[in-house]
Protein backbone atom coordinates (compact mmCIF):
# COMPACT_ATOMS: atom_id res chain seq x y z
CA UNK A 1 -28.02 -85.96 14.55
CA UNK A 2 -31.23 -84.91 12.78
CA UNK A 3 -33.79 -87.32 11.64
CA UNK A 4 -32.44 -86.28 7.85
CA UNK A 5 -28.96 -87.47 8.81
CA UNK A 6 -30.63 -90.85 9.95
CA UNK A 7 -32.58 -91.29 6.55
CA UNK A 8 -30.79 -93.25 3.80
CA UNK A 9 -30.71 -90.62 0.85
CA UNK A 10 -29.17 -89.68 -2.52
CA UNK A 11 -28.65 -86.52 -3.72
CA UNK A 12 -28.75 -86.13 -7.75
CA UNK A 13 -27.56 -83.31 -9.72
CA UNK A 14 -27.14 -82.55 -13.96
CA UNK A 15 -23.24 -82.28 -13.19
CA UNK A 16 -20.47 -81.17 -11.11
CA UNK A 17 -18.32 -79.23 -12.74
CA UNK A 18 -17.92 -75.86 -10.83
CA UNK A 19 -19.15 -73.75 -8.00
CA UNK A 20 -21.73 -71.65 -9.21
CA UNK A 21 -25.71 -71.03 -8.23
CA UNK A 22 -26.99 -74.70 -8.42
CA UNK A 23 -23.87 -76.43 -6.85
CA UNK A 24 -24.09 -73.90 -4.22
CA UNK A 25 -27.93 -75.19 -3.46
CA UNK A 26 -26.08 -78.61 -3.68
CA UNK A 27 -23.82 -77.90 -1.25
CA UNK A 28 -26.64 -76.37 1.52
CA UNK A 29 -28.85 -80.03 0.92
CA UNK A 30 -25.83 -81.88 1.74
CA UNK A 31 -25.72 -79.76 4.86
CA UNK A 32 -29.27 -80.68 5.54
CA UNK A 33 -29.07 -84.80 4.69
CA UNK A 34 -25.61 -85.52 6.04
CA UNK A 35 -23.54 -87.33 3.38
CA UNK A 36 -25.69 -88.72 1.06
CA UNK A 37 -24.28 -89.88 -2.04
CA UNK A 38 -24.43 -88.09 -4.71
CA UNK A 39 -24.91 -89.43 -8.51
CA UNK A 40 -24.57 -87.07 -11.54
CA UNK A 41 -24.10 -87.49 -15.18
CA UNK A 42 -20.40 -86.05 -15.46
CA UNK A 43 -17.97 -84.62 -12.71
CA UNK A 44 -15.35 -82.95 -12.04
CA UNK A 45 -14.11 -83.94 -8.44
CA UNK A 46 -11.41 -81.32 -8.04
CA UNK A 47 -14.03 -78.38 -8.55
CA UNK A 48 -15.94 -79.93 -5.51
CA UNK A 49 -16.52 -77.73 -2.64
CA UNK A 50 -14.98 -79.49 0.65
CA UNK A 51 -18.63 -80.25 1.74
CA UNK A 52 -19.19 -82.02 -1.31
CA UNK A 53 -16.06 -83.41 -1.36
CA UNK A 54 -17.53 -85.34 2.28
CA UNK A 55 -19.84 -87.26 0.06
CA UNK A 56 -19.69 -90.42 -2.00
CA UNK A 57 -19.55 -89.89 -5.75
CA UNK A 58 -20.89 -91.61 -8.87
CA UNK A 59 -21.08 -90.36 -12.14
CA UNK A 60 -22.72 -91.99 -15.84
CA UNK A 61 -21.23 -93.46 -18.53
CA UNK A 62 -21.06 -90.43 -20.03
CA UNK A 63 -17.78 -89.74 -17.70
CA UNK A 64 -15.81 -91.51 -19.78
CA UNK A 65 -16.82 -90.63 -23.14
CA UNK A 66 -14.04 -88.54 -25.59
CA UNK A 67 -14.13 -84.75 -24.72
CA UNK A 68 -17.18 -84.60 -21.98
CA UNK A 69 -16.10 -82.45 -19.61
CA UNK A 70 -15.38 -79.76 -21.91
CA UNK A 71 -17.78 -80.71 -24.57
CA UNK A 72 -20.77 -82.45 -22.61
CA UNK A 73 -23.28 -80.63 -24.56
CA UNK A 74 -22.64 -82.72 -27.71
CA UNK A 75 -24.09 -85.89 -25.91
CA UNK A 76 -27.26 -84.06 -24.62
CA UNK A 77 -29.62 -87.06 -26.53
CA UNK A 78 -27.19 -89.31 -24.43
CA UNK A 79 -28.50 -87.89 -20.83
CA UNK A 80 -31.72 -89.78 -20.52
CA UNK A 81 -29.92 -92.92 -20.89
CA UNK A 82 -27.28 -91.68 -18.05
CA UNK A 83 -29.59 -90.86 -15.62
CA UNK A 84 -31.68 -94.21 -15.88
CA UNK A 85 -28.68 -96.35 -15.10
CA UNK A 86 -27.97 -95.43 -11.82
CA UNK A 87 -29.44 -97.67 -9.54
CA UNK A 88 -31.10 -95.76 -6.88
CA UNK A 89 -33.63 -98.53 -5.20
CA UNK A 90 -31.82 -98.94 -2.05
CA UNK A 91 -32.75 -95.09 -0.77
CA UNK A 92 -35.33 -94.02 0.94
CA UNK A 93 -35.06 -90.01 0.14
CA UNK A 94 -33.82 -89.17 -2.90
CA UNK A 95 -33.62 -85.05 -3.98
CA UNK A 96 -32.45 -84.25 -7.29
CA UNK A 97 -31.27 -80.70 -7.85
CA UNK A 98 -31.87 -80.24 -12.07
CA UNK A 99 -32.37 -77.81 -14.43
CA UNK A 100 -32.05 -80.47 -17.24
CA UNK A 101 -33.17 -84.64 -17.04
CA UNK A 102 -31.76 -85.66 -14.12
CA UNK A 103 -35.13 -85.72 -12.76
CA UNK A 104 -35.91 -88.64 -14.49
CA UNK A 105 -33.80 -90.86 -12.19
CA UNK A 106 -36.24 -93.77 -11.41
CA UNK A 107 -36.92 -94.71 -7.78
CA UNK A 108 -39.27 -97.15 -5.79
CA UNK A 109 -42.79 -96.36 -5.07
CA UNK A 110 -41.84 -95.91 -1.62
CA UNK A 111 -38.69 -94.09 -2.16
CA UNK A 112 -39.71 -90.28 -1.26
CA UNK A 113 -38.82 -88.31 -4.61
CA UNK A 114 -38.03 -84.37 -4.14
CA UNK A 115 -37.15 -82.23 -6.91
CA UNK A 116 -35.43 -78.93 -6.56
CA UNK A 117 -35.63 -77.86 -10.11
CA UNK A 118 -34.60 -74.88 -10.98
CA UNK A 119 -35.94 -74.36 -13.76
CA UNK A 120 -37.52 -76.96 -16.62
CA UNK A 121 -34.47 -77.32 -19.11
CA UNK A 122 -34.21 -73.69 -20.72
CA UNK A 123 -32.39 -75.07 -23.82
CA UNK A 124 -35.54 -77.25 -24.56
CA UNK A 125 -38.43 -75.16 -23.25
CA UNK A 126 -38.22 -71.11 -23.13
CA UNK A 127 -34.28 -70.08 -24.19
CA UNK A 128 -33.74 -72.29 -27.44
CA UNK A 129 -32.91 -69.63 -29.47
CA UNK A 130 -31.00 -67.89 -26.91
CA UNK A 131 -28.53 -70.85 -26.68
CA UNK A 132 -28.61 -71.03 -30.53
CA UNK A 133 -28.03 -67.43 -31.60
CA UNK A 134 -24.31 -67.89 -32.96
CA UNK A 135 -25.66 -71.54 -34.31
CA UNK A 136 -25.07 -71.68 -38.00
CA UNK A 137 -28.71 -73.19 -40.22
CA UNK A 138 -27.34 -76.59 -40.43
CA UNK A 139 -25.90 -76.51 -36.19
CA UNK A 140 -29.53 -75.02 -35.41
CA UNK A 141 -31.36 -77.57 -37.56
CA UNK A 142 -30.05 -80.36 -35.53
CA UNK A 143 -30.15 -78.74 -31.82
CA UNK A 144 -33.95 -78.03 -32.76
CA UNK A 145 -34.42 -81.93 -33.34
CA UNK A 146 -32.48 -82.93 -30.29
CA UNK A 147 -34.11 -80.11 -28.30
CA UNK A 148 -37.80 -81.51 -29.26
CA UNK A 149 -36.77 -85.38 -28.36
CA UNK A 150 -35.60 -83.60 -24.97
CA UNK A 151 -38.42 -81.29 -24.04
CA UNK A 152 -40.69 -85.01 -24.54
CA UNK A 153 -38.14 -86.63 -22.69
CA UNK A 154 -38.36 -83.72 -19.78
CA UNK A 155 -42.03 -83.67 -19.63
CA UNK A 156 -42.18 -87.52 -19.32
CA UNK A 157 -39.71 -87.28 -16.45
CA UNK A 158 -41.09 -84.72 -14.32
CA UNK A 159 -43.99 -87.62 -13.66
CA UNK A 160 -41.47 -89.58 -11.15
CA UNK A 161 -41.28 -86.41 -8.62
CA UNK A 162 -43.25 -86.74 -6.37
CA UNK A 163 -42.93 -83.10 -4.80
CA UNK A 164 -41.38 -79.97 -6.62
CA UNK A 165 -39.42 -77.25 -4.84
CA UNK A 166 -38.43 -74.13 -6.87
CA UNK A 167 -35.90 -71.24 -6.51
CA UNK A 168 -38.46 -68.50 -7.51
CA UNK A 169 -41.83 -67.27 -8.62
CA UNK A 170 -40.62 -67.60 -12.01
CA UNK A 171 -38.97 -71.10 -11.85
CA UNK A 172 -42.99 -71.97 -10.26
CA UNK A 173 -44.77 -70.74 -12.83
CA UNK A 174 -42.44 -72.19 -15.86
CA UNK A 175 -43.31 -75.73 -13.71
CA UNK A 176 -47.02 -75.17 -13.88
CA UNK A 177 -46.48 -73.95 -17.58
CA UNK A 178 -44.03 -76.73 -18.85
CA UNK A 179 -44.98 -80.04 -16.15
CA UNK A 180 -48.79 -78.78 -14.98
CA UNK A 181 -47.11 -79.68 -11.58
CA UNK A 182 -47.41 -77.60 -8.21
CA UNK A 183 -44.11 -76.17 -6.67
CA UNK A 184 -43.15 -74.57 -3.42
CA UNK A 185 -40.85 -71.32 -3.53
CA UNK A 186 -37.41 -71.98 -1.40
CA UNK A 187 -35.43 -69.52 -2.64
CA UNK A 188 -31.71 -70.48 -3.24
CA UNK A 189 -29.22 -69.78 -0.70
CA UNK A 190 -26.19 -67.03 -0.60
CA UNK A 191 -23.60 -67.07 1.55
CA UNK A 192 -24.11 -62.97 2.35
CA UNK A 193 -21.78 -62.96 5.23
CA UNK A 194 -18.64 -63.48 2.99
CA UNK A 195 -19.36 -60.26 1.54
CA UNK A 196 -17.96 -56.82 2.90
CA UNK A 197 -19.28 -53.31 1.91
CA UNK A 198 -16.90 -50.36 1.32
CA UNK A 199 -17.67 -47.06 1.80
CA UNK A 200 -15.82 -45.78 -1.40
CA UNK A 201 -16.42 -47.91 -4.45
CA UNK A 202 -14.09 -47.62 -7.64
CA UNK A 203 -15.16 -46.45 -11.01
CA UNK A 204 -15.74 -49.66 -12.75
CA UNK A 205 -18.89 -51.66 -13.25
CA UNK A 206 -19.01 -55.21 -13.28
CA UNK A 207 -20.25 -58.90 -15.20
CA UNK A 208 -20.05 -62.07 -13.57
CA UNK A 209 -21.38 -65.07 -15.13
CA UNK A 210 -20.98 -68.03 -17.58
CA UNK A 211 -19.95 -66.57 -21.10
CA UNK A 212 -22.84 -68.21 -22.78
CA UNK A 213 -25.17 -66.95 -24.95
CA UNK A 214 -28.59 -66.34 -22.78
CA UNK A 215 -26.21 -64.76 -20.40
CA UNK A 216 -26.29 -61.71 -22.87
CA UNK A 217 -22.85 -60.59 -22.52
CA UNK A 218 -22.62 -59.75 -25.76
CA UNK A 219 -24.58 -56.64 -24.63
CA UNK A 220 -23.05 -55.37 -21.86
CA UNK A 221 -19.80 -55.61 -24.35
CA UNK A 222 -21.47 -53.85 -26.72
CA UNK A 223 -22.55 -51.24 -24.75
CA UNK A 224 -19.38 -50.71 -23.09
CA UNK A 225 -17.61 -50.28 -26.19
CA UNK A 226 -19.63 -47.61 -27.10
CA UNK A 227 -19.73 -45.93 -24.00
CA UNK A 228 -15.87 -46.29 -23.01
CA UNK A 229 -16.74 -46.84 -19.44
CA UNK A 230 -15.00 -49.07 -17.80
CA UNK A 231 -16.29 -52.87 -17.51
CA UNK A 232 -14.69 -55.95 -15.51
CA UNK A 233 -15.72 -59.05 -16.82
CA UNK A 234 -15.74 -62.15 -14.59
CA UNK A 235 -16.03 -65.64 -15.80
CA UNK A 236 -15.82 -68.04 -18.79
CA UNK A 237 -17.47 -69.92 -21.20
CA UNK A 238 -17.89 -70.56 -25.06
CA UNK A 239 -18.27 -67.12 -26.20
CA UNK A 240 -15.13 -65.64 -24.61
CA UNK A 241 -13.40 -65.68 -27.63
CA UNK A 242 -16.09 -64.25 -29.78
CA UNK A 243 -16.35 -61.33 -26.61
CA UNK A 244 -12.94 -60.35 -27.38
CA UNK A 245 -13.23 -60.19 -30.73
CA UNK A 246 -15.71 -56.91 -30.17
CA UNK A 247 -14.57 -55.99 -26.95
CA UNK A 248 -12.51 -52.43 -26.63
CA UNK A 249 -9.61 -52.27 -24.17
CA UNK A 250 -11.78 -50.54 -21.63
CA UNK A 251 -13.62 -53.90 -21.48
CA UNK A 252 -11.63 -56.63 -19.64
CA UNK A 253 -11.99 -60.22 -19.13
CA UNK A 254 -10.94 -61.59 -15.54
CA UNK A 255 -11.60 -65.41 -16.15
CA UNK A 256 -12.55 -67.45 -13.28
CA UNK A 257 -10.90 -65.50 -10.17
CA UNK A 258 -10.82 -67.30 -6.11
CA UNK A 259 -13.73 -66.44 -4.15
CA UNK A 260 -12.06 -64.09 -1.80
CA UNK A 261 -11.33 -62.10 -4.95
CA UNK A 262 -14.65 -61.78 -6.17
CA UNK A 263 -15.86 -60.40 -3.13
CA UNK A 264 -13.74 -57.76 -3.04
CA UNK A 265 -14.40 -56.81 -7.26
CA UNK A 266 -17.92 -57.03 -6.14
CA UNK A 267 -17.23 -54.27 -2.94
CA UNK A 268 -15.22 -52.14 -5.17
CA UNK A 269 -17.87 -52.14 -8.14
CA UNK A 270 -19.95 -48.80 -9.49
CA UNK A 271 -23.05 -51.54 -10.09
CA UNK A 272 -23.75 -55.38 -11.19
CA UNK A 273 -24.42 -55.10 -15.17
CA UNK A 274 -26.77 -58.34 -15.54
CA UNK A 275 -28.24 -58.35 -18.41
CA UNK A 276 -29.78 -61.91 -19.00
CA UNK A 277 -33.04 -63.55 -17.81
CA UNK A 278 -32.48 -65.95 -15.14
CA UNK A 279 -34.63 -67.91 -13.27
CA UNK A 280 -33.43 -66.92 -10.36
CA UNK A 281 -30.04 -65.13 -10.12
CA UNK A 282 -27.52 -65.17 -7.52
CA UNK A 283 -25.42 -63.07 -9.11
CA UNK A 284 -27.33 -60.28 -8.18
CA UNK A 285 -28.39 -61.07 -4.54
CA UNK A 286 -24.14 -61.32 -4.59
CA UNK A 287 -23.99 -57.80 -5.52
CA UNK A 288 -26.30 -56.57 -3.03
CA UNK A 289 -24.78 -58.54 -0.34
CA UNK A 290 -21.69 -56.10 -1.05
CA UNK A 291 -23.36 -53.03 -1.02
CA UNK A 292 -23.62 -52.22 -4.76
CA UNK A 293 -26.80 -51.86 -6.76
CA UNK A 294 -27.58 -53.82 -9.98
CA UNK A 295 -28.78 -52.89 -13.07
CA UNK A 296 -31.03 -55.32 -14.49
CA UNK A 297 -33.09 -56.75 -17.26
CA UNK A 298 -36.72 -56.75 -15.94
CA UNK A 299 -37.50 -59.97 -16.43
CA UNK A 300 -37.51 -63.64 -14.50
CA UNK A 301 -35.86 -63.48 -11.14
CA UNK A 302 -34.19 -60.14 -11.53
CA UNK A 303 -37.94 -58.60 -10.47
CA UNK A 304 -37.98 -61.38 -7.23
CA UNK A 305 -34.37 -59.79 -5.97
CA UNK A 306 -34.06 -56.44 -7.18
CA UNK A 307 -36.38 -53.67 -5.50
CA UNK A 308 -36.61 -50.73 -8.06
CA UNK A 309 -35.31 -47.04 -7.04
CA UNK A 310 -33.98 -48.80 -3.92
CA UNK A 311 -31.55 -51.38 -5.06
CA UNK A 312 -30.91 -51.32 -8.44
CA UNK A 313 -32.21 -49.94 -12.18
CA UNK A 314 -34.07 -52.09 -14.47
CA UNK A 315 -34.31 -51.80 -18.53
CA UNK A 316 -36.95 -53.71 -20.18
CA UNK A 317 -35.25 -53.88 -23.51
CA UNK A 318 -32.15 -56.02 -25.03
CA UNK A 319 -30.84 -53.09 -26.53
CA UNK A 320 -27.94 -51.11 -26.34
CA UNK A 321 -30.02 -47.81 -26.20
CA UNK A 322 -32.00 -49.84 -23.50
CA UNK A 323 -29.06 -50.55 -21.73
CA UNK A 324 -27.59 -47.51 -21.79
CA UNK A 325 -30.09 -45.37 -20.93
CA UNK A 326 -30.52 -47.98 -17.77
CA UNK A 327 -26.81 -46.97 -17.13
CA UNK A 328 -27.37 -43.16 -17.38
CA UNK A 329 -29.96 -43.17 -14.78
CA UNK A 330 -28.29 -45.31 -12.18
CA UNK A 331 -25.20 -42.96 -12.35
CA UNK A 332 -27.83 -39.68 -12.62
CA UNK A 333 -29.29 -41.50 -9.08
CA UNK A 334 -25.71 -43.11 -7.70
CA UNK A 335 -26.01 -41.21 -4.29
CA UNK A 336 -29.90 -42.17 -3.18
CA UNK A 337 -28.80 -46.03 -3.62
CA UNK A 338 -28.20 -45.99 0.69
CA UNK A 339 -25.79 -49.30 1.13
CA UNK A 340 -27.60 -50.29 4.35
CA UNK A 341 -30.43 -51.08 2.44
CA UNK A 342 -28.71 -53.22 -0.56
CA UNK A 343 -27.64 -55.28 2.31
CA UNK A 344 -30.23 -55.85 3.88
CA UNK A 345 -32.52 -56.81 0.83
CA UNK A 346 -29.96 -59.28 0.32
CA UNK A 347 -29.85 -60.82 3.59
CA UNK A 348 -33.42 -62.37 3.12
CA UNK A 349 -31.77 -65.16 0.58
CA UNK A 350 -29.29 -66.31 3.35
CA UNK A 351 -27.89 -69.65 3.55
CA UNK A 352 -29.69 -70.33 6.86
CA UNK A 353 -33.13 -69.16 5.71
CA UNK A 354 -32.69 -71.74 2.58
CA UNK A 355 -31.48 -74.77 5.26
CA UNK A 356 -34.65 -74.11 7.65
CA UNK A 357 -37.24 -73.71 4.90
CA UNK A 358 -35.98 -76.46 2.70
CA UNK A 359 -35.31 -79.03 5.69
CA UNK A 360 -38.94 -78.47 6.91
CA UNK A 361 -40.02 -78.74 3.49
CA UNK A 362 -38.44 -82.33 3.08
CA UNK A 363 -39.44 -83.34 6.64
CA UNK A 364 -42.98 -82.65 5.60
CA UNK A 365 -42.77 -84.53 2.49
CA UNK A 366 -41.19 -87.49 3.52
CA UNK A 367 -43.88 -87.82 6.60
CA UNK A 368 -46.64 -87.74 3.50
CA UNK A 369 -45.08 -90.00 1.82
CA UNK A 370 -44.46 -92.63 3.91
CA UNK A 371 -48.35 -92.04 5.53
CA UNK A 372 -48.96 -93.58 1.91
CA UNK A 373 -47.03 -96.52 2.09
CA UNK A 374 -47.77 -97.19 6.09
């Protein structure tokens, strides 16, 4: 037993309600602290990984209000309040994963306070009108005031960390932008080994991700539409419906599939179509792990994972011609991308590189911390 499964600690994330990127980095703390209970605005237990399953669960008030686990977005003035009732003075670690206001969870003086935050809350900060491109004037009008009372809210809250971790260069520069706090780079871990490389891939190229709007899937469906290639689209979210609507039949929507499945679409792929600005990405790193190059939009973590010529394409546009032309030169190039090196780029944002640098990282902290309560 570690001297992190000894220490009484919390772990506190924006919500559990699937498996994807930041649950993920949930999962590998929990690894790293043992069971520590977790608290979190809204859950959904039965899209708990068994490792999170382990742990002890408390969610807000917001739980129980009409339509939140679909809907949670509509009580988004409501989250400050959440996160300030749980009571979190009997713990002396407490780590809060966020990329909203969960952050803002109030602890003792000598309660050590870590934030992984992946990024300062996007809807509030830098992707506003990314989120609100299909808003109506009246539906934007009132996000934009909400928004504004959160970004206060947000800055206010990023006082009570006392240290910052963050997945990438771009997450730690958005911190120093938004909070004028200092962060250390862990990047985010993927489980690489689950993936399997094929020596013949199949003449499709693939989307995985939440169908929301800074996700830009509305461009890779455009695109593809035009282009009558063929495109697999994994996930769901909000704008599925509106997706369909100017989708062509060569363009077609998987829904959430079983891990095991995903690996192999990944395998079988052409290339990763990821078209949106992340802060991070795991998607990609995903890809790689199976062999398959990415093309990407040059921007935010993309640039951290992706190594140009060698493992992917970029495009530095959100355009279709942009896009397209990105698409033309990967399949121009399709035989230099060497699958031995797509994997091995990948393997540098393994789980077990994330648990060693982020369990030294909190062993150092909480050692500071306590040297200034002692």
């Amino acid at each position: 037993m570690t001297l992190l499964h000894q220490t009484k600690a919390a772990l506190a994330h924006h919500w559990f309600l699937n498996m994807t990127g930041g649950e993920k980095v949930c999962e590998a703390i929990c690894e790293i602290l043992g069971r520590p209970d977790l608290y979190s605005i809204l859950a959904d237990p039965e899209s708990l990984s068994r490792t999170l399953g382990k742990s002890a669960l408390k969610t807000s008030f917001i739980q129980r209000l009409p339509g939140a686990q679909k809907h949670y977005r509509y009580y988004a003035a409501l989250f400050p309040f959440a996160v300030e009732s749980f009571d979190l003075s009997s713990y002396d670690l407490v780590i809060s994963s966020d990329s909203s206001v969960v952050k803002g969870i109030k602890t003792q003086p000598e309660t050590c306070h870590i934030c992984f935050c992946h990024s300062p809350m996007r809807y509030a900060w830098n992707a506003f009108h990314d989120y609100t491109r299909q808003f109506g004037p009246f539906k934007k009008s009132l996000a934009s005031i909400v928004m504004s009372y959160l970004a206060v809210y947000d800055h206010a809250a990023s006082a009570r960390v006392d240290y910052f971790a963050a997945p990438s260069e771009t997450s730690r520069k958005r911190i120093k932008k938004y909070y004028r706090r200092d962060a250390v780079v862990i990047n985010p871990p993927c489980d690489v080994n689950r993936f399997k490389p094929v020596d013949q891939f199949d003449d499709y190229y693939l989307f995985v991700g939440r169908l929301v709007g800074y996700k830009m899937a509305d461009l890779a469906v455009k695109v593809f539409t035009s282009n009558k290639k063929r495109l697999l689209i994994v996930g769901d979210g909000p704008e599925m419906q509106n997706l369909k609507a100017i989708a062509s039949k060569n363009v077609e929507f998987l829904g959430c599939v079983p891990d095991d499945e995903l690996a192999k679409i990944y395998s079988n792929c052409k290339a990763l179509i990821f078209p949106g600005e992340e802060d991070f990405g795991i998607v990609p790193v995903e890809a790689q792990a199976a062999g398959r190059p990415v093309i990407a939009y040059g921007k935010g973590g993309a640039l951290e994972t992706v190594i140009p010529n060698e493992t992917g394409v970029f495009f530095y546009e959100r355009s279709v011609r942009s896009l397209s032309m990105a698409i033309e030169e990967l399949e121009n190039r399709i035989d230099e991308f060497e699958t031995n090196k797509i994997v091995s780029n990948a393997a540098r944002f393994s789980k077990q590189n994330f648990i060693t640098k982020f369990e030294n990282f909190t062993l150092q902290c909480l050692e500071e911390h306590r040297s200034n309560f002692s």
